[in-house]
Protein backbone atom coordinates (compact mmCIF):
# COMPACT_ATOMS: atom_id res chain seq x y z
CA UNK A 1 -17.83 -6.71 -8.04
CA UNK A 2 -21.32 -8.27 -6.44
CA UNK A 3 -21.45 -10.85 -9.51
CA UNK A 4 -18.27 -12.01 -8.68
CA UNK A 5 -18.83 -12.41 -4.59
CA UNK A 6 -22.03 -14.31 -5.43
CA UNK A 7 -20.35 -16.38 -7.78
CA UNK A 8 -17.90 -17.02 -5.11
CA UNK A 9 -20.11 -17.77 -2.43
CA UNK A 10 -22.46 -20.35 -4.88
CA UNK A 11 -18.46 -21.98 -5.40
CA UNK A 12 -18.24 -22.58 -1.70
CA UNK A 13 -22.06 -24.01 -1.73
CA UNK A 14 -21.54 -26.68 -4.66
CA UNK A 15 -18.12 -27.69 -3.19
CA UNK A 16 -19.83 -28.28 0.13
CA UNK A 17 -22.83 -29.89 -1.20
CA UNK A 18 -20.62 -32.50 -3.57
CA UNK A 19 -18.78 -33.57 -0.72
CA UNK A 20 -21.70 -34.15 1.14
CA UNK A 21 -23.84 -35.42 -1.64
CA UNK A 22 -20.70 -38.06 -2.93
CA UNK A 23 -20.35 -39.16 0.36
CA UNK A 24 -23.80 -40.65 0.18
CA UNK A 25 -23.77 -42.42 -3.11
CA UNK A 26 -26.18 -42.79 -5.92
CA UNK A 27 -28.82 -42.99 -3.73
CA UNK A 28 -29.26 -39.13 -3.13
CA UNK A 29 -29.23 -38.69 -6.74
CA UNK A 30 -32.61 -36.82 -7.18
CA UNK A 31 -31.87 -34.75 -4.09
CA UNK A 32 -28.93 -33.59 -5.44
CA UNK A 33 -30.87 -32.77 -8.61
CA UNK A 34 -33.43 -31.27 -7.01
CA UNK A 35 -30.60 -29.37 -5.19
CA UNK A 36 -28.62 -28.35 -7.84
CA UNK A 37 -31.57 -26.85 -9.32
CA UNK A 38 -32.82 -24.50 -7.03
CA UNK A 39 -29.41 -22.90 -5.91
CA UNK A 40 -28.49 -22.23 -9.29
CA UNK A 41 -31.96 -21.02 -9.65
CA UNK A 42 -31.47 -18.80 -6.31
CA UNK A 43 -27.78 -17.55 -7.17
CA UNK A 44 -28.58 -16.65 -10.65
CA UNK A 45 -31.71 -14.63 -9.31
CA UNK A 46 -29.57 -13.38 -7.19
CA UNK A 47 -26.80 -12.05 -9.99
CA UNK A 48 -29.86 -10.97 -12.14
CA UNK A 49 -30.79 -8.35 -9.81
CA UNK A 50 -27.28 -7.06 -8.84
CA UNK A 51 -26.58 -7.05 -12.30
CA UNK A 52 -29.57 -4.84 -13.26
CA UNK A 53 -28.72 -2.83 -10.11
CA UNK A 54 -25.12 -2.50 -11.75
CA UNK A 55 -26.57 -1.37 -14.89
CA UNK A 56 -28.66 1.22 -13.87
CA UNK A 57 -25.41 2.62 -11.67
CA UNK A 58 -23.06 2.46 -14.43
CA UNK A 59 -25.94 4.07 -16.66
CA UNK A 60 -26.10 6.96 -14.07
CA UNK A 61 -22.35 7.31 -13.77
CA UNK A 62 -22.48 7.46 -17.83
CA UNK A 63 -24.97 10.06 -17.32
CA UNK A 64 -22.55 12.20 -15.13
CA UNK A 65 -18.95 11.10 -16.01
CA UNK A 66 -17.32 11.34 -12.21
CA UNK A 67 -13.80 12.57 -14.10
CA UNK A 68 -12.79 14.47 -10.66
CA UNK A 69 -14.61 11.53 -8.30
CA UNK A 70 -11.02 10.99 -6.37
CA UNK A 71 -10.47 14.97 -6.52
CA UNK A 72 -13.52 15.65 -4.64
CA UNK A 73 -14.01 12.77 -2.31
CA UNK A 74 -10.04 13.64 -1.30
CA UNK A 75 -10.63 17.16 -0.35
CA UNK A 76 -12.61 15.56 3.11
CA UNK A 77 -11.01 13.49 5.59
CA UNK A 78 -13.61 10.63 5.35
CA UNK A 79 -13.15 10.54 1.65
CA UNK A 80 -9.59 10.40 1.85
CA UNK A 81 -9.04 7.65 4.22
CA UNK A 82 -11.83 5.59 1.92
CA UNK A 83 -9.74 5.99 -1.25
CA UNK A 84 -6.80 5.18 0.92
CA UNK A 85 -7.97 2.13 1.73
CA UNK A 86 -9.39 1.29 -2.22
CA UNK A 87 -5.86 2.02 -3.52
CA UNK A 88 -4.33 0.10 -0.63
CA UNK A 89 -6.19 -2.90 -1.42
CA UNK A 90 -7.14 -2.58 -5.13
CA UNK A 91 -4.80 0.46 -6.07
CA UNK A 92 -2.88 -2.20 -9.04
CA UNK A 93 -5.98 -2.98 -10.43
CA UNK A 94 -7.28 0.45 -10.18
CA UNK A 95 -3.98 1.56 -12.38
CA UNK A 96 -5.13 -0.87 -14.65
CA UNK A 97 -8.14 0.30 -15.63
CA UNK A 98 -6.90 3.92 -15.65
CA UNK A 99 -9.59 4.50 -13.25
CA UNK A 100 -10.61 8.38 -11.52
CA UNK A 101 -10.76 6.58 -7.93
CA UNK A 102 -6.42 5.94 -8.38
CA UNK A 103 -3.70 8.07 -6.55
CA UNK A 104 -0.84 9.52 -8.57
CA UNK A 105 2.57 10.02 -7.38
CA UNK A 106 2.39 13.81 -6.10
CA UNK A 107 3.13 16.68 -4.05
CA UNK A 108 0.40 17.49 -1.44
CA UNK A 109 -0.34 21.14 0.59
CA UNK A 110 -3.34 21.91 1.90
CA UNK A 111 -5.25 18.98 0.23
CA UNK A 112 -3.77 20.32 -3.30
CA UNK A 113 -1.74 19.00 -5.84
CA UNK A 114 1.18 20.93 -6.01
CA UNK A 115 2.73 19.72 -9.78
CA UNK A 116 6.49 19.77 -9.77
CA UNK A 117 7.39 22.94 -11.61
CA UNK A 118 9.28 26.53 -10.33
CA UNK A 119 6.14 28.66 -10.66
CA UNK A 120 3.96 26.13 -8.60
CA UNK A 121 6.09 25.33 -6.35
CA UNK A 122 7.53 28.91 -5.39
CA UNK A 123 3.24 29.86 -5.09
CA UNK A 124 2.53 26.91 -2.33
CA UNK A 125 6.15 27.39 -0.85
CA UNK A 126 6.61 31.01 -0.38
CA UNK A 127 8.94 30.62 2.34
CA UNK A 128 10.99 28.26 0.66
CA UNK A 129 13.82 26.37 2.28
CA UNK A 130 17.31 25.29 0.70
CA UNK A 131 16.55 22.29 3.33
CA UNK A 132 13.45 19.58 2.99
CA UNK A 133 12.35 16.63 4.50
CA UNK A 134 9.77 14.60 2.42
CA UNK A 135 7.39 12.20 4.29
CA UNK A 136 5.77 9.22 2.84
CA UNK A 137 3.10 7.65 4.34
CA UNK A 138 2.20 3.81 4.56
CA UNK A 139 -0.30 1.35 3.33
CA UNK A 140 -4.01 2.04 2.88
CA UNK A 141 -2.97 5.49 4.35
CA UNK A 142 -2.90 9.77 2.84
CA UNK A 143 -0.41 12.62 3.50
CA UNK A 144 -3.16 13.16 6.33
CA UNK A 145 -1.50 10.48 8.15
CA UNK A 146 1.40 12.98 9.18
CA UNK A 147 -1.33 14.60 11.19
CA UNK A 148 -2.74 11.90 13.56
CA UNK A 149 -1.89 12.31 17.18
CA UNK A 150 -1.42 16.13 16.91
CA UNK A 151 -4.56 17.10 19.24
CA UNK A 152 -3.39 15.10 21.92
CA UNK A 153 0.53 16.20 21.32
CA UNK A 154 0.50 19.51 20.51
CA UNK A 155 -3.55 20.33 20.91
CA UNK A 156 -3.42 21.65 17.91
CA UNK A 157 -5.47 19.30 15.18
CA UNK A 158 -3.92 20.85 12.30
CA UNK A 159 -0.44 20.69 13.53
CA UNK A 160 1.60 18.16 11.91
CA UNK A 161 4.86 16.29 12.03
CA UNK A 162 6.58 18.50 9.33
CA UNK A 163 5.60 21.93 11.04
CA UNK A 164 7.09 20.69 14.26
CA UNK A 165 9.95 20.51 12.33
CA UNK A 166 9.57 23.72 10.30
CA UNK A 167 9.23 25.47 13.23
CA UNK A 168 11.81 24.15 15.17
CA UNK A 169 14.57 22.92 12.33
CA UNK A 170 13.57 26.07 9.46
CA UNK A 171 12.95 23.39 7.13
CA UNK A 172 10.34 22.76 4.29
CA UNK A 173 7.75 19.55 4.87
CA UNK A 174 6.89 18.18 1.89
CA UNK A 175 3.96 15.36 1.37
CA UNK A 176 3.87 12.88 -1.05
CA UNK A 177 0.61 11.12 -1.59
CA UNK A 178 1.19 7.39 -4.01
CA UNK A 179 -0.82 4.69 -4.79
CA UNK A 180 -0.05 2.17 -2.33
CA UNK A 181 -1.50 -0.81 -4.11
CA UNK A 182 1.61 -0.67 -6.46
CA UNK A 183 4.28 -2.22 -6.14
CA UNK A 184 7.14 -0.75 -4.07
CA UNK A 185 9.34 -0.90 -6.98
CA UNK A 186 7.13 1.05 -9.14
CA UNK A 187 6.55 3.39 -6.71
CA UNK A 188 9.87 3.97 -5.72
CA UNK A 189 10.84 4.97 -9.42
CA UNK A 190 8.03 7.36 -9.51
CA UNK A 191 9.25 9.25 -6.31
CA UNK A 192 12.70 8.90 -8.11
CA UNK A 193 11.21 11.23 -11.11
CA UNK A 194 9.31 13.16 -8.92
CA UNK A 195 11.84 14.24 -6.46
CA UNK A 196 14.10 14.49 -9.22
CA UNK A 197 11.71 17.12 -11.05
CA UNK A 198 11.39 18.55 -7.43
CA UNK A 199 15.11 19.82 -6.96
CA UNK A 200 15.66 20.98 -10.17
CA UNK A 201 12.52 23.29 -10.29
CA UNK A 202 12.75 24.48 -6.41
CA UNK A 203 12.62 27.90 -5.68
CA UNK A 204 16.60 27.95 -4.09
CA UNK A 205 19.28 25.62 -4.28
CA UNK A 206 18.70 22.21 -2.24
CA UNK A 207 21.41 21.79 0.19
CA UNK A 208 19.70 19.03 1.94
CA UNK A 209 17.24 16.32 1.94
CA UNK A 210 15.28 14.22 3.95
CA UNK A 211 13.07 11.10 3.54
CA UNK A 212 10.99 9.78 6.29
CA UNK A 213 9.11 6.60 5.86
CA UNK A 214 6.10 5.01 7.87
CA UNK A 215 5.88 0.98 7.30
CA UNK A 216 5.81 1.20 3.43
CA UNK A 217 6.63 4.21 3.06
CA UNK A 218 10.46 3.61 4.17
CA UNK A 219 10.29 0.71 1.39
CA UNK A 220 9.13 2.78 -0.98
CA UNK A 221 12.13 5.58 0.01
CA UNK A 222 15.12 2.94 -0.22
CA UNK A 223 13.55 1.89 -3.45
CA UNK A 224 13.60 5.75 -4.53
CA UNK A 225 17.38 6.03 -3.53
CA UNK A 226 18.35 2.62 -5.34
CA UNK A 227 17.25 3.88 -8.50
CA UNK A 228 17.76 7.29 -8.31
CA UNK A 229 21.55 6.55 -7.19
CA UNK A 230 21.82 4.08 -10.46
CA UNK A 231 20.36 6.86 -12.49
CA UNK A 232 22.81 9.72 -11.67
CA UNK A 233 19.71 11.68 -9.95
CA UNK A 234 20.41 14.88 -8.71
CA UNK A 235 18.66 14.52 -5.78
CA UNK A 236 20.34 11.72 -4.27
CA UNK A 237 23.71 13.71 -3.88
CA UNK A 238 21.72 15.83 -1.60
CA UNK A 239 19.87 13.13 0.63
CA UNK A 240 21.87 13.49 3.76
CA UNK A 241 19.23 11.23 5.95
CA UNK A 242 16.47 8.36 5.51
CA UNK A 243 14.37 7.55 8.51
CA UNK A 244 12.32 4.77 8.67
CA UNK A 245 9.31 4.50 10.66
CA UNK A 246 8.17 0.91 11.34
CA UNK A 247 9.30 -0.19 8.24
CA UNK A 248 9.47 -4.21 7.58
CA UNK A 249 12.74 -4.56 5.65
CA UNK A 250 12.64 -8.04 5.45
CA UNK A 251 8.62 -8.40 5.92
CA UNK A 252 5.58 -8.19 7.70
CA UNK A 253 4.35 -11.23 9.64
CA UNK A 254 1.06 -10.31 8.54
CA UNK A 255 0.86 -10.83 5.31
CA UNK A 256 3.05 -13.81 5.56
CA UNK A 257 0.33 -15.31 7.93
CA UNK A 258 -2.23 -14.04 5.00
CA UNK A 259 0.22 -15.93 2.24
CA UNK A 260 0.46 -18.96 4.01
CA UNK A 261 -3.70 -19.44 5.07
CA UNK A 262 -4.60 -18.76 1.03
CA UNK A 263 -2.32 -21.64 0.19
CA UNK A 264 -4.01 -23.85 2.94
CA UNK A 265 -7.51 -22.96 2.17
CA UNK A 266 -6.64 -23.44 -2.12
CA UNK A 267 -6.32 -27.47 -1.30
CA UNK A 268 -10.09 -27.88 -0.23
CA UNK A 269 -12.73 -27.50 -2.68
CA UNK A 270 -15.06 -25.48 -0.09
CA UNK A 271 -12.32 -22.96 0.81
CA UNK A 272 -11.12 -22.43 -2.82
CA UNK A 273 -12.81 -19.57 -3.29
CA UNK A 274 -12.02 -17.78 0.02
CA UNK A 275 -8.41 -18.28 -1.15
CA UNK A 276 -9.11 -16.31 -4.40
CA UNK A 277 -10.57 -13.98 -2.64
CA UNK A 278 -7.40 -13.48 -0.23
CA UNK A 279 -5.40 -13.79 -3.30
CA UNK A 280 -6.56 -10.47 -4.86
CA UNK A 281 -5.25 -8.19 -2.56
CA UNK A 282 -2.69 -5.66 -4.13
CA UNK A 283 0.61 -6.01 -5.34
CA UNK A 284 1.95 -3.33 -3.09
CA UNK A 285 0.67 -5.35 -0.15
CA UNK A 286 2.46 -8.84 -1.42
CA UNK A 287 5.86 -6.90 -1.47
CA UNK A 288 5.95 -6.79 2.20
CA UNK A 289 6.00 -10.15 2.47
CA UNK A 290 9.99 -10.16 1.87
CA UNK A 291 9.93 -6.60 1.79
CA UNK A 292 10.20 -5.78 -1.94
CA UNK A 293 12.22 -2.99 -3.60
CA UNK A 294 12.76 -4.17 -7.30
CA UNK A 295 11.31 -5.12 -10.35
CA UNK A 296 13.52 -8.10 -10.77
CA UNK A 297 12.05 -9.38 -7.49
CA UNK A 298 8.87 -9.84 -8.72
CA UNK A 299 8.86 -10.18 -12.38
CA UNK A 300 8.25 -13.40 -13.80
CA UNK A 301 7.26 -14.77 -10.28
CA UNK A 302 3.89 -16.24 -9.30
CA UNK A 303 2.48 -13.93 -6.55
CA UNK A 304 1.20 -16.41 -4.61
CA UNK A 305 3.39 -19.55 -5.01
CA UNK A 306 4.95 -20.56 -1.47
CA UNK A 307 8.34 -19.34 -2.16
CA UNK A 308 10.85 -18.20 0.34
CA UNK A 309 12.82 -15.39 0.40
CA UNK A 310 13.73 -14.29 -3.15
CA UNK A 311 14.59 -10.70 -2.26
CA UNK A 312 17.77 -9.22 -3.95
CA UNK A 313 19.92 -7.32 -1.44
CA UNK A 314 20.11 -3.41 -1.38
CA UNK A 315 22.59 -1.58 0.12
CA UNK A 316 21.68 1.53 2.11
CA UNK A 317 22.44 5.05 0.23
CA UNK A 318 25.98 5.51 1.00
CA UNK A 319 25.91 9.25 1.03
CA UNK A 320 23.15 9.57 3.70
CA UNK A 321 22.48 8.43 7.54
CA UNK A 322 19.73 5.63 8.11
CA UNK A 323 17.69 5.73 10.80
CA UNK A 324 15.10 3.19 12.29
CA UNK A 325 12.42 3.52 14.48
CA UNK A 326 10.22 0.49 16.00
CA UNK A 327 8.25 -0.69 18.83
CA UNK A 328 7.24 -3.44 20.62
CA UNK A 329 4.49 -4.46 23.04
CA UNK A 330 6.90 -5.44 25.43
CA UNK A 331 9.80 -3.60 27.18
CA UNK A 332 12.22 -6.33 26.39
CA UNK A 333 12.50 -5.88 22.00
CA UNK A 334 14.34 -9.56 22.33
CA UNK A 335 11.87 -11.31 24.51
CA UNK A 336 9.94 -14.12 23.46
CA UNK A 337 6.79 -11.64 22.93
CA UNK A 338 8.98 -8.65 21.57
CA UNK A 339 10.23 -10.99 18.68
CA UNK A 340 7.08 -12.69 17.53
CA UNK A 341 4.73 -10.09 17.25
CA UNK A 342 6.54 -6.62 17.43
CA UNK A 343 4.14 -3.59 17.48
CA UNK A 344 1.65 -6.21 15.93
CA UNK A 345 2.22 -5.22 12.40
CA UNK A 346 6.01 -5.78 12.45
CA UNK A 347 8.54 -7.08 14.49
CA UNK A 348 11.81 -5.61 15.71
CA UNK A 349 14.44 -7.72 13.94
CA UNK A 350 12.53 -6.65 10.56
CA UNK A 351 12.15 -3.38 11.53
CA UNK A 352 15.93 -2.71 12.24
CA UNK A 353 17.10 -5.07 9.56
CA UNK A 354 18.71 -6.89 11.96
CA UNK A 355 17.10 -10.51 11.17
CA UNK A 356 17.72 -13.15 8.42
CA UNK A 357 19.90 -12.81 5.55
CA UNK A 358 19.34 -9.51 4.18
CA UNK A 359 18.87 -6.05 5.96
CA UNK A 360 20.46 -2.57 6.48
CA UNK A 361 23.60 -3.43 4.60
């Protein structure tokens, strides 16, 4: 919160100041004092009144408890993408504290929850299909992601990907909203459960099903099938293709880059605090480092230790047809520029599983 960025930024201040101060000697003893003094007389004015600020918000909150805050702010666009980016970011912490700003794992129509269950399900699906395709979206992003680019495709706004495909395929689009600031393994048993609930309540028999992943998204789907498939889910036996969208199966550079410049900036004194602050972005977003998909690969592991790759492997789901889709800035996916930087966010040897020693196996 605002006491903790001040008390980050005073953190940077004294480290500064005591190098500078130390390398004078004893002589600037009483400027230093007098120093000392008045920062921690400015920061803790400072504190004081974004803490009483603080109060009187939380007092006001108190005084109208917010229980269906995320409800409301997700029913607009803006609002959406805003909690998007909270639960991308913060979304762990958020479960944490069980707060009304986190995303569950759930169906999505028309900005509604659509719980799992025949008689809700058969009411926002009256034209039911025995075939579905489920999309999952990626980091810091909604089920309104599916819509983006439709105006200037289609020039219809509220077309989407799925309808395309309804249209054209007769099959049922199904959204899935999650809290991306989970990890991929716990988010890939929850869609587990959920599509699980999902084919035994729909309206007709499932003959088919789809999963299409953007970035984590495809993570979180290969994740699903691993555990699912070890669970004897029903839905599994009827997965008959997995596409992945920009997906970093063995990791995104990015966050790499972000690993490796917190452990830098943790061996000075002034940067210390810039590397905690780095440091508390979400779980969900430290699994792409490797590209995450199970509890073991995690658990009992220090986040932010510089480790390699400690990734177990995951085979594809047998049963079903994997496809991968990526891009590049260049033409050329293996030229010098193609391989180091990708589409920016990934690069095409993660994206195709084609790199290093783990991939689409």
């Amino acid at each position: 919160g605002f006491g903790e960025a001040v008390r980050r930024a005073e953190e940077v201040h004294r480290a500064i100041a005591a190098r500078w101060f130390g390398a004078r000697g004893d002589t600037a003893g009483p400027v230093r004092a007098i120093h000392d003094g008045i920062a921690a007389a400015s920061y803790g004015s400072v504190r004081a009144v974004g803490g009483a600020l603080g109060v009187i918000g939380e007092l006001a909150l108190r005084a109208r408890p917010p229980a269906d805050a995320g409800e409301k702010l997700s029913r607009s666009r803006h609002g959406s993408l805003a909690l998007a980016a909270l639960n991308g970011f913060l979304g762990d912490r958020l479960e944490r504290e069980r707060s009304e700003l986190r995303f569950e794992t759930e169906l999505r129509e028309g900005g509604s929850v659509v719980p799992a269950d025949r008689a809700s399900l058969a009411v926002a699906y009256p034209r039911a299909s025995p075939r579905l395709v489920v999309f999952l979206h990626g980091l810091c992003e909604t089920e309104l992601a599916w819509r983006f680019g439709a105006q200037r495709l289609w020039g219809d706004p509220e077309s989407t990907y799925g309808s395309r495909l309804q249209r054209e395929l007769d099959v049922t689009p199904l959204y899935v909203r999650y809290n991306t600031g989970l990890h991929v393994s716990e988010n890939g048993a929850r869609l587990a459960r959920l599509l699980d609930d999902l084919v035994a309540s729909w309206p007709c028999e499932v003959s088919e099903l789809a999963l299409v992943g953007h970035s984590m998204g495809g993570l979180v789907a290969r994740s699903a099938c691993h555990l699912g498939e070890r669970e004897g889910h029903e839905w599994v036996r009827a997965t008959r293709n997995v596409v992945y969208l920009g997906t970093p199966h063995l990791g995104a550079p990015l966050e790499k880059v972000t690993h490796l410049a917190a452990a830098g900036l943790r061996a000075l004194p002034e940067t210390r605090p810039v590397a905690t602050v780095l440091n508390a972005r979400s779980a969900g977003i430290k699994d792409l480092r490797y590209g995450s998909l199970l509890d073991d690969d995690w658990a009992d592991c220090d986040p932010d230790a510089l480790l390699g790759d400690t990734c177990a492997e995951v085979p594809l789901l047998e049963n079903a047809d994997h496809h991968w889709v990526c891009a590049t800035l260049t033409r050329d996916p293996d030229g010098p520029l193609g391989r180091v930087v990708g589409d920016l966010l990934v690069v095409f040897s993660s994206g195709s599983g084609r790199g290093g020693g783990r991939g689409r196996r």
